[in-house]
N, C-alpha and C. Protein backbone atom coordinates (compact mmCIF):
# COMPACT_ATOMS: atom_id res chain seq x y z
N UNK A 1 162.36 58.87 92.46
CA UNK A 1 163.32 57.93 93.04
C UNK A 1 162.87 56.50 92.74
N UNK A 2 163.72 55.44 92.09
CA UNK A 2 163.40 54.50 92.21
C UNK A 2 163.94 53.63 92.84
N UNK A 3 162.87 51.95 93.39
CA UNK A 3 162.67 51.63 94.49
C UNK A 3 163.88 50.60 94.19
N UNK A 4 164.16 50.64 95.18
CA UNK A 4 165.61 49.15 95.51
C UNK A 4 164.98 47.74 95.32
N UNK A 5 165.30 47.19 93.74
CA UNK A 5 164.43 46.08 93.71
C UNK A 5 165.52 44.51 94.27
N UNK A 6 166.30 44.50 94.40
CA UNK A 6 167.35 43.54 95.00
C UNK A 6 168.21 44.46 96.65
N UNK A 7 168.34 43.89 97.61
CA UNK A 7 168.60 43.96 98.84
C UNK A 7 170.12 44.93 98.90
N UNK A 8 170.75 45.54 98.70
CA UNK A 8 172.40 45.43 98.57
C UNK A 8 172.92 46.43 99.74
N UNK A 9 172.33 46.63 100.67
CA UNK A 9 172.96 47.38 101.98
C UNK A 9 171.92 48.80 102.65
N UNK A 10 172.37 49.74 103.08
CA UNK A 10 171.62 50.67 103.66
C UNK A 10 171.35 51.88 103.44
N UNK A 11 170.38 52.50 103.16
CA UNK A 11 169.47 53.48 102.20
C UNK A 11 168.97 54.33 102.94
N UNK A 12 169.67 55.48 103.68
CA UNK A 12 168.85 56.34 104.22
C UNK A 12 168.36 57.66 103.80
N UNK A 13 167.73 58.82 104.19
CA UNK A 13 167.09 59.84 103.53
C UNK A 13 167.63 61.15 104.53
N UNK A 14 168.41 61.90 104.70
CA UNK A 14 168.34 63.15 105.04
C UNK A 14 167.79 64.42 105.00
N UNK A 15 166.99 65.44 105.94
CA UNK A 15 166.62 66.87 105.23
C UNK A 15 167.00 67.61 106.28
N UNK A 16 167.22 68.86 106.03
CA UNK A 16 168.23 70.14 107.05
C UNK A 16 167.37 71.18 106.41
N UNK A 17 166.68 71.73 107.24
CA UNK A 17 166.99 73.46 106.74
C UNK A 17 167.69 74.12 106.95
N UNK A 18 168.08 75.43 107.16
CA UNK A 18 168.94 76.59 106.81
C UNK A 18 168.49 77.86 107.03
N UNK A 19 167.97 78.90 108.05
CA UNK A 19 167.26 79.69 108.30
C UNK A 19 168.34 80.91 108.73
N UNK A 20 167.90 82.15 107.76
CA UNK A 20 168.77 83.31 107.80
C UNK A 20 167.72 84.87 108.01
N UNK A 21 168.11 85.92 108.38
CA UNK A 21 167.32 86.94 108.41
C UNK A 21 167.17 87.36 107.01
N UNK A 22 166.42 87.84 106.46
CA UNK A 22 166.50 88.53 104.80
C UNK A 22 166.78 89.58 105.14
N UNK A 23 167.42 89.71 103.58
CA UNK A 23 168.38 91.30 103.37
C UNK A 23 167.84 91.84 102.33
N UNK A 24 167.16 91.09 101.71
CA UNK A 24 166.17 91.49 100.79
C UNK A 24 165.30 91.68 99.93
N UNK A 25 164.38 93.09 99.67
CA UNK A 25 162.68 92.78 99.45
C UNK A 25 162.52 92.62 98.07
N UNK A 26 161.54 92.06 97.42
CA UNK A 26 161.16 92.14 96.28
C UNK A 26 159.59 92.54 96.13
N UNK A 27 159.28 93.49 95.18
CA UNK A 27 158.23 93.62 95.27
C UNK A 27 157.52 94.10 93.98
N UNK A 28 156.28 93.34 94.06
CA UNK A 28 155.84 93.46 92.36
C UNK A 28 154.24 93.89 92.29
N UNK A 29 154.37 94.87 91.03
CA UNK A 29 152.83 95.90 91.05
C UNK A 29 152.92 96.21 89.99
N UNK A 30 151.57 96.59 89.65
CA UNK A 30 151.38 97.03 88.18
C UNK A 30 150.37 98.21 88.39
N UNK A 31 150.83 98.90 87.01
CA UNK A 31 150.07 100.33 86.70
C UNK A 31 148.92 100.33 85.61
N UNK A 32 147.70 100.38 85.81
CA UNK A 32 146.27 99.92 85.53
C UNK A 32 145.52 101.24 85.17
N UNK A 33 145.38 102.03 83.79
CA UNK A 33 144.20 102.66 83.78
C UNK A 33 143.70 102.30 82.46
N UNK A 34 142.39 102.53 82.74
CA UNK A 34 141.31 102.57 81.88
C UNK A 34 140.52 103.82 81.71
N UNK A 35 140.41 104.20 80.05
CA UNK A 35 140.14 105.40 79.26
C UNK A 35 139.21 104.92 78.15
N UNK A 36 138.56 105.85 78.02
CA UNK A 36 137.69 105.66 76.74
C UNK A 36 138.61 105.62 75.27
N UNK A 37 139.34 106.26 75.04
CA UNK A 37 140.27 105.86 73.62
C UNK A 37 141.71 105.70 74.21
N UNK A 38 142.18 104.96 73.52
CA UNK A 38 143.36 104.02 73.53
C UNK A 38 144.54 105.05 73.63
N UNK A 39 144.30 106.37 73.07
CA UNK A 39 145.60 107.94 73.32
C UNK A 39 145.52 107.67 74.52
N UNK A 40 144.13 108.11 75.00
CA UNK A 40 143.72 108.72 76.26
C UNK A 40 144.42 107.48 77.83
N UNK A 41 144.26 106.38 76.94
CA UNK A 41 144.71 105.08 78.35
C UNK A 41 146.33 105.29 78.39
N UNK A 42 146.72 105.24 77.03
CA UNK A 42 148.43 105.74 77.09
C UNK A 42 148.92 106.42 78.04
N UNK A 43 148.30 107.52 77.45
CA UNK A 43 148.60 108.96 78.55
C UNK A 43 148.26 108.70 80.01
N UNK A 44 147.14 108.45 79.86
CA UNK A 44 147.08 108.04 81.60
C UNK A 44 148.10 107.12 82.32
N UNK A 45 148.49 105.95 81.58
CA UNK A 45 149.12 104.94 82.34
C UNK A 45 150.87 105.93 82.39
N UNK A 46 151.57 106.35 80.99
CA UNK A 46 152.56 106.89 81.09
C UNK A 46 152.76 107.96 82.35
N UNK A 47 151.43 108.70 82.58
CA UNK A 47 151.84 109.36 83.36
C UNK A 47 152.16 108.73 84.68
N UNK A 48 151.48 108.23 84.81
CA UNK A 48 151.68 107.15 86.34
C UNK A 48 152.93 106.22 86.20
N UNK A 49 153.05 105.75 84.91
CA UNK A 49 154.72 105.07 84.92
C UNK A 49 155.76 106.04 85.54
N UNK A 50 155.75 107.16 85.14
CA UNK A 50 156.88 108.10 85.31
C UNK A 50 156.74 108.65 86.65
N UNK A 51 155.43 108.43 87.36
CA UNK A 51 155.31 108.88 89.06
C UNK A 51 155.90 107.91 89.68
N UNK A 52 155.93 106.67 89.46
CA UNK A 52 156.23 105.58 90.08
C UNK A 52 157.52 105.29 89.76
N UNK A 53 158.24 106.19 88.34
CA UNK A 53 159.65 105.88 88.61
C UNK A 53 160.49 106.81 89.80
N UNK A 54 160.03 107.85 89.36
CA UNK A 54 160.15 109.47 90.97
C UNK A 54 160.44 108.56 91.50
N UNK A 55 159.16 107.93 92.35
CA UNK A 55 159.15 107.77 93.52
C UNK A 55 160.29 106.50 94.00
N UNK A 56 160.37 105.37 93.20
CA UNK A 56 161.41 104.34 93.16
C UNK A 56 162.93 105.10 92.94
N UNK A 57 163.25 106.10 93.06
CA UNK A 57 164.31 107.06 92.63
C UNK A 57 164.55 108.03 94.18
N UNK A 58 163.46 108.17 94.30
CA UNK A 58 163.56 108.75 95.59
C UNK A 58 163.72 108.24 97.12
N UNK A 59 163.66 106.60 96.87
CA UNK A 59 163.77 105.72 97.93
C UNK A 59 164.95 104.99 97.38
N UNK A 60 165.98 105.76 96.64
CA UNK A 60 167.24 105.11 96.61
C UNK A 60 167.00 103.58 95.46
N UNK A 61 166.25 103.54 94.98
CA UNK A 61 166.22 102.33 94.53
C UNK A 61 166.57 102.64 92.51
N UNK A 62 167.67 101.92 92.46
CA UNK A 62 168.35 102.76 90.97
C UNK A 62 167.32 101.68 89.92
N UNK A 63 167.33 102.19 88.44
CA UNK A 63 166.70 101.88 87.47
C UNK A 63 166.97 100.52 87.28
N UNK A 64 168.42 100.14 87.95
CA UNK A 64 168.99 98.78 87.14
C UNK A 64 168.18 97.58 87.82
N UNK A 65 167.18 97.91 88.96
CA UNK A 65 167.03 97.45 90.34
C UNK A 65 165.42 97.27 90.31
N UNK A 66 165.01 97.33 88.77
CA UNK A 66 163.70 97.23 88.73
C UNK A 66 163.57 96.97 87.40
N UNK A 67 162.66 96.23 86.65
CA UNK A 67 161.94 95.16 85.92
C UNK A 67 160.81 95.84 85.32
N UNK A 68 160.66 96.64 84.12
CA UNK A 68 159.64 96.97 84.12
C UNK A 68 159.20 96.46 82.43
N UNK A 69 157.32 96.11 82.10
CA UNK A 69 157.24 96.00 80.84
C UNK A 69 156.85 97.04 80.33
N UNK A 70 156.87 96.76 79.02
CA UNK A 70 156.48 97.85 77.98
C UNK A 70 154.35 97.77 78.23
N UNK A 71 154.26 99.16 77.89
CA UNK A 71 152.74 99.50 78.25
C UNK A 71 152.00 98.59 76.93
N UNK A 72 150.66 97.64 77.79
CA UNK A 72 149.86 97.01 76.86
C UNK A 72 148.77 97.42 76.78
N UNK A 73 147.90 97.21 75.71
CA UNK A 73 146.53 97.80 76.20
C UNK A 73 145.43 96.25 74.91
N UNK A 74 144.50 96.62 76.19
CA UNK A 74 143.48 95.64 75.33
C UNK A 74 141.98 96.18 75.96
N UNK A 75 141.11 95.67 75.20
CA UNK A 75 139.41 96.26 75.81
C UNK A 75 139.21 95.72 76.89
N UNK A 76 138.70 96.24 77.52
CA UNK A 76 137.85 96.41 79.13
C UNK A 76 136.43 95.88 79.27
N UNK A 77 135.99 95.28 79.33
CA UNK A 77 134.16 94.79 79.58
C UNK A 77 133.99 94.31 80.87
N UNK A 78 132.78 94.33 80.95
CA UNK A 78 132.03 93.83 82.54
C UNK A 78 130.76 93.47 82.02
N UNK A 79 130.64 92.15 83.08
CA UNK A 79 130.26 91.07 82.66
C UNK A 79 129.39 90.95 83.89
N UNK A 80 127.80 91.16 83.28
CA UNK A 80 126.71 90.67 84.38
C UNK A 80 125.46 89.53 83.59
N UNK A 81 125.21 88.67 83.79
CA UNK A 81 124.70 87.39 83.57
C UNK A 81 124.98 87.26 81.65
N UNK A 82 123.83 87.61 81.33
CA UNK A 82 124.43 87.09 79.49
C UNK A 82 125.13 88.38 79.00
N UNK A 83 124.79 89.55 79.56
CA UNK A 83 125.52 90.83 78.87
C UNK A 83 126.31 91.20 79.26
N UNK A 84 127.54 91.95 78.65
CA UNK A 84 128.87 93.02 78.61
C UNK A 84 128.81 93.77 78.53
N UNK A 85 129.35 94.87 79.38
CA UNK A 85 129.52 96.34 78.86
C UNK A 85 130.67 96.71 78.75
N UNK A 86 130.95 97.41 77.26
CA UNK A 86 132.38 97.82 77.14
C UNK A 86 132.45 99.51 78.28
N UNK A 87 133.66 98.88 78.75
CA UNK A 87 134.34 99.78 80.19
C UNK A 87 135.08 100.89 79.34
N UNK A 88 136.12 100.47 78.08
CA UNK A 88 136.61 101.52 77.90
C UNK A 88 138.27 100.35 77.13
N UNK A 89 139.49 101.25 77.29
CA UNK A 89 140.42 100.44 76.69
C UNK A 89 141.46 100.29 77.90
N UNK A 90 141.98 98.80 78.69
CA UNK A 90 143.13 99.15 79.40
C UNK A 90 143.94 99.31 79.26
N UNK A 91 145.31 99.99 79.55
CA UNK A 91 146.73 100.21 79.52
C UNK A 91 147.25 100.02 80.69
N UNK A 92 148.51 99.19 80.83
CA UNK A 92 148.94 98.31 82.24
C UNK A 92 150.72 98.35 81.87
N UNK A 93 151.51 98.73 82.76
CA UNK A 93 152.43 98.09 83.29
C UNK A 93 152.78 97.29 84.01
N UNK A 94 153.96 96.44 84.17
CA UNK A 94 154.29 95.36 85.50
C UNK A 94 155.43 96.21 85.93
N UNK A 95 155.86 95.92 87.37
CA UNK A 95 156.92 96.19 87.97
C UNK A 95 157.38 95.42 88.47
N UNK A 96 158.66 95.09 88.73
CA UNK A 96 159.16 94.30 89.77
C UNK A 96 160.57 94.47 90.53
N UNK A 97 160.20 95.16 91.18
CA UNK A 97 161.93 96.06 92.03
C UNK A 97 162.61 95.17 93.27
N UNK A 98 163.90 95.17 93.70
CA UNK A 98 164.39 94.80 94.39
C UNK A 98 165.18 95.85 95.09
N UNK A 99 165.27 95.42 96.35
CA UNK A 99 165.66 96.46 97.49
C UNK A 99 166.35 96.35 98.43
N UNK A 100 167.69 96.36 99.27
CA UNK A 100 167.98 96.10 100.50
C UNK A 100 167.57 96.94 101.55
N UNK A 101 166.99 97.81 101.39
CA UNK A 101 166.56 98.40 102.51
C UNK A 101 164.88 98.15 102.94
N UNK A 102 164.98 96.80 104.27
CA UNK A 102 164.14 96.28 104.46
C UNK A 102 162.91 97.22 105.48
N UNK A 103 163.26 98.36 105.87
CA UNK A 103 162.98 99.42 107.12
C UNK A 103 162.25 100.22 106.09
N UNK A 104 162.19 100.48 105.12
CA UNK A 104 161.37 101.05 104.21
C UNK A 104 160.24 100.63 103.23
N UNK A 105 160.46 99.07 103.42
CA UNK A 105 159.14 98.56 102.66
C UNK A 105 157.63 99.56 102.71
N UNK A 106 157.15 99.38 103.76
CA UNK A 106 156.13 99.78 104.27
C UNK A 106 155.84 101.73 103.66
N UNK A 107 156.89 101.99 103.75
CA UNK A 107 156.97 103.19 103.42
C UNK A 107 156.57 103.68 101.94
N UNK A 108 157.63 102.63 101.15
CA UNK A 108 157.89 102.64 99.81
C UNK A 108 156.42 102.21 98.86
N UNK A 109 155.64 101.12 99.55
CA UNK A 109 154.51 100.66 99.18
C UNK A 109 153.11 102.02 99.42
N UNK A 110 153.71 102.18 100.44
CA UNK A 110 152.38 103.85 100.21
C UNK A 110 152.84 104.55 99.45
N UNK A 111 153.91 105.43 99.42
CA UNK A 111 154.44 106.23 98.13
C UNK A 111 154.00 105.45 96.54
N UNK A 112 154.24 104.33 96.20
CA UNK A 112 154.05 103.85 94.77
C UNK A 112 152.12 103.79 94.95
N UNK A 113 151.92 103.76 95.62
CA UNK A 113 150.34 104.01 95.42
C UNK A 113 150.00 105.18 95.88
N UNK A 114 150.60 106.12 96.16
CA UNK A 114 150.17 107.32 95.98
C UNK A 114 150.47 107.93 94.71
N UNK A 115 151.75 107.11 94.26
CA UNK A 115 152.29 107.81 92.57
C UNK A 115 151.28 107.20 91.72
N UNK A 116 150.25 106.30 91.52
CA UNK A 116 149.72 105.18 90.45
C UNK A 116 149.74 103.92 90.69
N UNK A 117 150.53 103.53 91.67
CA UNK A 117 150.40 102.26 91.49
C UNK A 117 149.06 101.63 91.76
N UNK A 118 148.33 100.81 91.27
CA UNK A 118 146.75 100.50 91.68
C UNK A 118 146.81 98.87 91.85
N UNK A 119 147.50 98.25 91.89
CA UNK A 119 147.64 96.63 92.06
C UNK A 119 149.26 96.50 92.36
N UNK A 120 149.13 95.45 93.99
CA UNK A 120 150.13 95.14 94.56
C UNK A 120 150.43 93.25 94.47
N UNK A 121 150.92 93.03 93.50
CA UNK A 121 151.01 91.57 93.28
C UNK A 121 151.86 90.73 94.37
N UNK A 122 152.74 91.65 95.24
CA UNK A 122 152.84 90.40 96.20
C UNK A 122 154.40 91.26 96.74
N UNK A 123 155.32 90.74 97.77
CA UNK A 123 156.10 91.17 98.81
C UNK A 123 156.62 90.09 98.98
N UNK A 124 157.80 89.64 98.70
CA UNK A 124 159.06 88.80 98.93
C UNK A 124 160.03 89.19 99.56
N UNK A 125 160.56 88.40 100.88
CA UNK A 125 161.76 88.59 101.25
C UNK A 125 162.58 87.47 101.28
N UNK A 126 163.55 88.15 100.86
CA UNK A 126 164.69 86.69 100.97
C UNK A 126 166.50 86.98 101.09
N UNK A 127 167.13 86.61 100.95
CA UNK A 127 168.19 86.70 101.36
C UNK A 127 169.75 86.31 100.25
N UNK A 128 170.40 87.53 99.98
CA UNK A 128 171.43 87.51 98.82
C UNK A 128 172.31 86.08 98.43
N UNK A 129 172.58 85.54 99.72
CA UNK A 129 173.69 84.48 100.11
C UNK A 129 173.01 82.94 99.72
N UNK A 130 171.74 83.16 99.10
CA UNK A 130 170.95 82.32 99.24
C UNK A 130 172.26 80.49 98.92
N UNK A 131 172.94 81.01 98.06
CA UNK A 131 173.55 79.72 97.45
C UNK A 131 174.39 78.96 98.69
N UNK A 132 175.22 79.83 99.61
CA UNK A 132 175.67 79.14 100.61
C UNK A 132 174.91 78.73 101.47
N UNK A 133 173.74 79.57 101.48
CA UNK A 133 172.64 78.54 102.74
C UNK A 133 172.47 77.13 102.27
N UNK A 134 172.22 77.03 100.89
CA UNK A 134 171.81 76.22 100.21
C UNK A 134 173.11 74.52 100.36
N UNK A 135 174.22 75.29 100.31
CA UNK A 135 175.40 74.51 100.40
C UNK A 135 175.46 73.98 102.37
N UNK A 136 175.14 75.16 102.91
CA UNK A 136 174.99 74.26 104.23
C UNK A 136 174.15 73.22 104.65
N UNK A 137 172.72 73.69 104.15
CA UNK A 137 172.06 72.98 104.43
C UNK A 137 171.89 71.47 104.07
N UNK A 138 173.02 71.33 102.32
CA UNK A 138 173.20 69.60 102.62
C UNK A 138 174.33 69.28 102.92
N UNK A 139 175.15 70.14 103.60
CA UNK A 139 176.55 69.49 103.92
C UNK A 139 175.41 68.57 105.38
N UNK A 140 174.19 69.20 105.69
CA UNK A 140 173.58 68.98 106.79
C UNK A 140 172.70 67.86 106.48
N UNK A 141 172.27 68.08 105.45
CA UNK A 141 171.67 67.01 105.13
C UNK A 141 172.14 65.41 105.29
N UNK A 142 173.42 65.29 104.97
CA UNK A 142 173.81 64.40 104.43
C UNK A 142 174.86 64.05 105.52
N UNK A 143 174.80 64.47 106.22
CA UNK A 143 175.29 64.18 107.98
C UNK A 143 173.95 63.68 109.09
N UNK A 144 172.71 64.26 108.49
CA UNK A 144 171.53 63.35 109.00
C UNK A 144 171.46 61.92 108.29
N UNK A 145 171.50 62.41 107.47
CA UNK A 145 171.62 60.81 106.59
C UNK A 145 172.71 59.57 107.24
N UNK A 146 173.28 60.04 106.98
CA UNK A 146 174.79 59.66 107.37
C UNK A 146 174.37 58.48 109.17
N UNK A 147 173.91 59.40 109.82
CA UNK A 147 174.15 59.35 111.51
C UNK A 147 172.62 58.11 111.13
N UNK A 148 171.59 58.57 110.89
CA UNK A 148 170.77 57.39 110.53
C UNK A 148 170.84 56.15 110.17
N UNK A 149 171.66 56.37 109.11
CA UNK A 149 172.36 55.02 108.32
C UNK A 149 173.19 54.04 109.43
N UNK A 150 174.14 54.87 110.29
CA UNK A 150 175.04 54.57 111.28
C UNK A 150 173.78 53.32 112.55
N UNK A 151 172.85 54.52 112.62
CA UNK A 151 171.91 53.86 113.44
C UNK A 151 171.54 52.50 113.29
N UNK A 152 170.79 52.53 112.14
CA UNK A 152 170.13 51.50 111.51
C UNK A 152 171.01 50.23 111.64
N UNK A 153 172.18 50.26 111.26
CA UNK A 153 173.21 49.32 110.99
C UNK A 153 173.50 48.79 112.38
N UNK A 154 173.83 49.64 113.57
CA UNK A 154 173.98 49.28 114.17
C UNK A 154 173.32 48.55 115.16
N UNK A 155 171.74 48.97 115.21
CA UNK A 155 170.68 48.31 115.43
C UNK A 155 170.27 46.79 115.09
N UNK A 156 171.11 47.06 113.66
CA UNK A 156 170.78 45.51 112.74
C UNK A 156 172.05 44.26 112.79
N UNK A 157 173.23 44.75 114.56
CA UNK A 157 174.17 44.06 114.45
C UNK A 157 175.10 44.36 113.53
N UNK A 158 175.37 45.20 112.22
CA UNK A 158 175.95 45.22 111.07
C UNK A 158 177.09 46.23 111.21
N UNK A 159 177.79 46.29 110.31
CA UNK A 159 178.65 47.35 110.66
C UNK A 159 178.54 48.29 109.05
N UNK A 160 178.46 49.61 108.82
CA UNK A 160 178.54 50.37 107.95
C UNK A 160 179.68 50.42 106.94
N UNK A 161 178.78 49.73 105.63
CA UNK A 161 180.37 50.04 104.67
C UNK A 161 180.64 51.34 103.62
N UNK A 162 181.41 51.04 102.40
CA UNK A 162 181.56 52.25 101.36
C UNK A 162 180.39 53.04 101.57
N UNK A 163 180.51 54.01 101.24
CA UNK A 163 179.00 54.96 100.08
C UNK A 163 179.05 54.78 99.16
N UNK A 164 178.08 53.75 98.28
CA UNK A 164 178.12 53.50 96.97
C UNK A 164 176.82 54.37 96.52
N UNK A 165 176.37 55.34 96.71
CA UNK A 165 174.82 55.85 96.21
C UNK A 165 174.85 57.59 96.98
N UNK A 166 174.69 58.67 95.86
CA UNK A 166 173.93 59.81 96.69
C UNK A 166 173.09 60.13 95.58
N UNK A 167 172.01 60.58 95.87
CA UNK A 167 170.66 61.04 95.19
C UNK A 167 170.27 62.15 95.95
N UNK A 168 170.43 63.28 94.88
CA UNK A 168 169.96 64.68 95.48
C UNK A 168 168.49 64.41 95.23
N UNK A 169 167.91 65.25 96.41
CA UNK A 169 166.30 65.12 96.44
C UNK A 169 165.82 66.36 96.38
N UNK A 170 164.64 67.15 96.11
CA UNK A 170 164.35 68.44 96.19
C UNK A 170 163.42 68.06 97.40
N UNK A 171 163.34 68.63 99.10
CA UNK A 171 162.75 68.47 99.97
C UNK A 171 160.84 68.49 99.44
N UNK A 172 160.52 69.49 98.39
CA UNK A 172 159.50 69.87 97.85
C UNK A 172 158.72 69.15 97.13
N UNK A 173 159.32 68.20 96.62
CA UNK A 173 159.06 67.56 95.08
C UNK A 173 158.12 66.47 95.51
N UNK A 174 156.90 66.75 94.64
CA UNK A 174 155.89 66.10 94.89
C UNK A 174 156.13 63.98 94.76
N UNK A 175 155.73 63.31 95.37
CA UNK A 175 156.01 61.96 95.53
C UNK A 175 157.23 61.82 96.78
N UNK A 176 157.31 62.66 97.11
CA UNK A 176 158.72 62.53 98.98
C UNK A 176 157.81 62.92 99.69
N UNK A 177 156.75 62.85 100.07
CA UNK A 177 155.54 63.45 101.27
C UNK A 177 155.96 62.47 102.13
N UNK A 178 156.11 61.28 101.79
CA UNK A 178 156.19 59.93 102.80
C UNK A 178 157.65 59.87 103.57
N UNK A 179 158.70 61.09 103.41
CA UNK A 179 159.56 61.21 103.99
C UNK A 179 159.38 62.28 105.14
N UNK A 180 158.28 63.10 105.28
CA UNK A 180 158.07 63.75 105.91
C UNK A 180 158.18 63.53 107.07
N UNK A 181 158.96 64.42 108.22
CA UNK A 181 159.24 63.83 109.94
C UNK A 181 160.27 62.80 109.70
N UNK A 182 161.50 62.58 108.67
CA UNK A 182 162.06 61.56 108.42
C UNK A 182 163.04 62.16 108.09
N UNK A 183 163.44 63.35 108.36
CA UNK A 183 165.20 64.38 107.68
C UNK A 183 165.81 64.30 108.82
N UNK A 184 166.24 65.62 109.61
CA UNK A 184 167.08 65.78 110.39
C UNK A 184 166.32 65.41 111.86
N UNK A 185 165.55 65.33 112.32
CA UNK A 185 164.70 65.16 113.43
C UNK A 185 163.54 64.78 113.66
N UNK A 186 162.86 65.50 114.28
CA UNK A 186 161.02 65.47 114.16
C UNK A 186 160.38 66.10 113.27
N UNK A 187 159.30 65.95 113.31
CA UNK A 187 157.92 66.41 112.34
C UNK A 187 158.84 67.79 112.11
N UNK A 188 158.76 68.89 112.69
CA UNK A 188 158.85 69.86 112.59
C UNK A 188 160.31 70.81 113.72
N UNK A 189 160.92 71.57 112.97
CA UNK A 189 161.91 71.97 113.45
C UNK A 189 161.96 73.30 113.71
N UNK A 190 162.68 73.92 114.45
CA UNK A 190 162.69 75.42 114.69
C UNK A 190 162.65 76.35 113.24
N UNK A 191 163.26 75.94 112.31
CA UNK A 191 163.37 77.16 111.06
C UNK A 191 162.59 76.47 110.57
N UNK A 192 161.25 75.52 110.62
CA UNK A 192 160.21 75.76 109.97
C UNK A 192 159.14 76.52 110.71
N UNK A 193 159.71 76.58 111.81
CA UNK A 193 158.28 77.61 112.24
C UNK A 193 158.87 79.18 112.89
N UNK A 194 159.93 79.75 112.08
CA UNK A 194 160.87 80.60 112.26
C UNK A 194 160.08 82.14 111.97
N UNK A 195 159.16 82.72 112.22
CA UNK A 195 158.63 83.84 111.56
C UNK A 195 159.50 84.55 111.22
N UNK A 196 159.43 85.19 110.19
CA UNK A 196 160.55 86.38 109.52
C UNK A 196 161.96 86.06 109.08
N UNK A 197 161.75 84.95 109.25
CA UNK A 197 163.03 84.24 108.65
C UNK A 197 162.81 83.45 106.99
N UNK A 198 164.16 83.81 106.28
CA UNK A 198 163.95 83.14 104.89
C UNK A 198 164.52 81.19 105.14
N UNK A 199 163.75 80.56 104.56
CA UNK A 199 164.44 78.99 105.01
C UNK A 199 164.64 78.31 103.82
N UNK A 200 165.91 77.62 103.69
CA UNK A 200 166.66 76.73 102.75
C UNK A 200 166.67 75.56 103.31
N UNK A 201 166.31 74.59 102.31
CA UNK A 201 166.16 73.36 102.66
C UNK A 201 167.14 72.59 101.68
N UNK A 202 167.91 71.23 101.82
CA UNK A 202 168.33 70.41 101.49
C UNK A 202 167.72 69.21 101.52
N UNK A 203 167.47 68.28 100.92
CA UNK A 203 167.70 66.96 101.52
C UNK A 203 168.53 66.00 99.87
N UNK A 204 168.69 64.51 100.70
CA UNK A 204 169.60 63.75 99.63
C UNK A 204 168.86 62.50 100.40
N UNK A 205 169.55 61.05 100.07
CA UNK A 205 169.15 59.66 100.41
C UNK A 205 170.93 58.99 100.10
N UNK A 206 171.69 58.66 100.82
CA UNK A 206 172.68 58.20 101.00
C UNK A 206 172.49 56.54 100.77
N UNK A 207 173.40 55.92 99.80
CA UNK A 207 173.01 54.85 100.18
C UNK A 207 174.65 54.24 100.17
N UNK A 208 174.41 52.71 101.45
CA UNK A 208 176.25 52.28 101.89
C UNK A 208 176.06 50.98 101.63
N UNK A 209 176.94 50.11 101.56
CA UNK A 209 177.31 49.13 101.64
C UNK A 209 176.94 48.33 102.75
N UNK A 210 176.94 47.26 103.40
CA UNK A 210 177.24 46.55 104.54
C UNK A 210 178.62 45.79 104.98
N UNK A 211 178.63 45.48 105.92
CA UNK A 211 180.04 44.28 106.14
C UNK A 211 179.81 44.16 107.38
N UNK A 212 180.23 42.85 107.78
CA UNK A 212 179.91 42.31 108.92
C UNK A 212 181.12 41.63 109.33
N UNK A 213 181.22 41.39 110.66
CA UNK A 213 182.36 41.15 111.43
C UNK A 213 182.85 39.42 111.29
């Protein structure tokens, strides 16, 4: 954002979140063995690819609904002060499935490691609609802004003119820290400290005119 180098009316900053239940999981793992010859790691990892498709098949979750790479393999060593020992050759898949049925996570994650899975890269929840949260949250934004601006002006004797200025902001984006406790309220708001909830944030910087009586 750059800074208002001549005076020309009132510049305020809005941020809103947007807090919804998730509908749904994402979840990403990979299939890891290591074999002394490079057949032998194939075979091992294929077989475990194909347990872990079962089992993603058997929790309702269809093929189209998962992300998978092609099997890689490269050498294995372990590493203690200046020396290596070759381990053998690895062979690895990635996964990455999506799910609405949030009542089965827990379930689904023991089954894929009972089929092969040997590394759990991580558990996302979030929510389909994401784009209209996204749309509320700066219709919200920009109604904090808005009511601020109103403030200010009126504080300053002035009366509020046109909107000549909107600047979308990403609430995230490194160099806006100094807006922080400066969006819709205080420091901190209920859907930032929402457990189990997915949160969408907006913010913008409105800028108006003046006119005086």
């Amino acid at each position: 954002m750059q800074m208002i180098k001549r005076p020309w009316g009132v510049a305020a900053y809005g941020a809103s979140s947007v807090k919804a239940m998730p509908d749904l999981v994402r979840a990403r793992f990979k299939v890891i063995r290591v074999e002394q010859t490079p057949s032998q790691a194939f075979a091992a990892a294929s077989d475990a690819v194909q347990a872990v498709r079962q089992t993603l098949r058997r929790h309702g979750i269809s093929d189209a609904a998962v992300q998978h790479s092609r099997l890689g393999l490269k050498s294995s060593w372990s590493y203690g002060g200046s020396e290596r020992k070759f381990l053998g050759y690895e062979c690895q898949a990635s996964f990455a499935v999506e799910s609405g049925n949030l009542d089965d996570v827990q379930s689904l994650l023991v089954d894929l490691v009972a089929a092969g899975a040997n590394e759990i890269e991580g558990v996302d929840f979030d929510v389909s609609g994401k784009g209209e949260l996204r749309a509320e949250a700066r219709r919200q934004a920009v109604g904090a802004a808005r009511r601020k601006a109103e403030l200010y002006a009126e504080a300053a004797g002035v009366r509020l003119g046109a909107l000549v200025h909107i600047d979308d902001v990403d609430p995230e984006q490194v160099g806006f820290e100094r807006y922080r406790g400066h969006g819709s309220g205080g420091a901190a708001s209920a859907q930032d400290l929402a457990p189990g909830h997915v949160v969408v944030s907006a913010a913008v910087t409105l800028g108006f005119s003046i006119t005086h009586d």
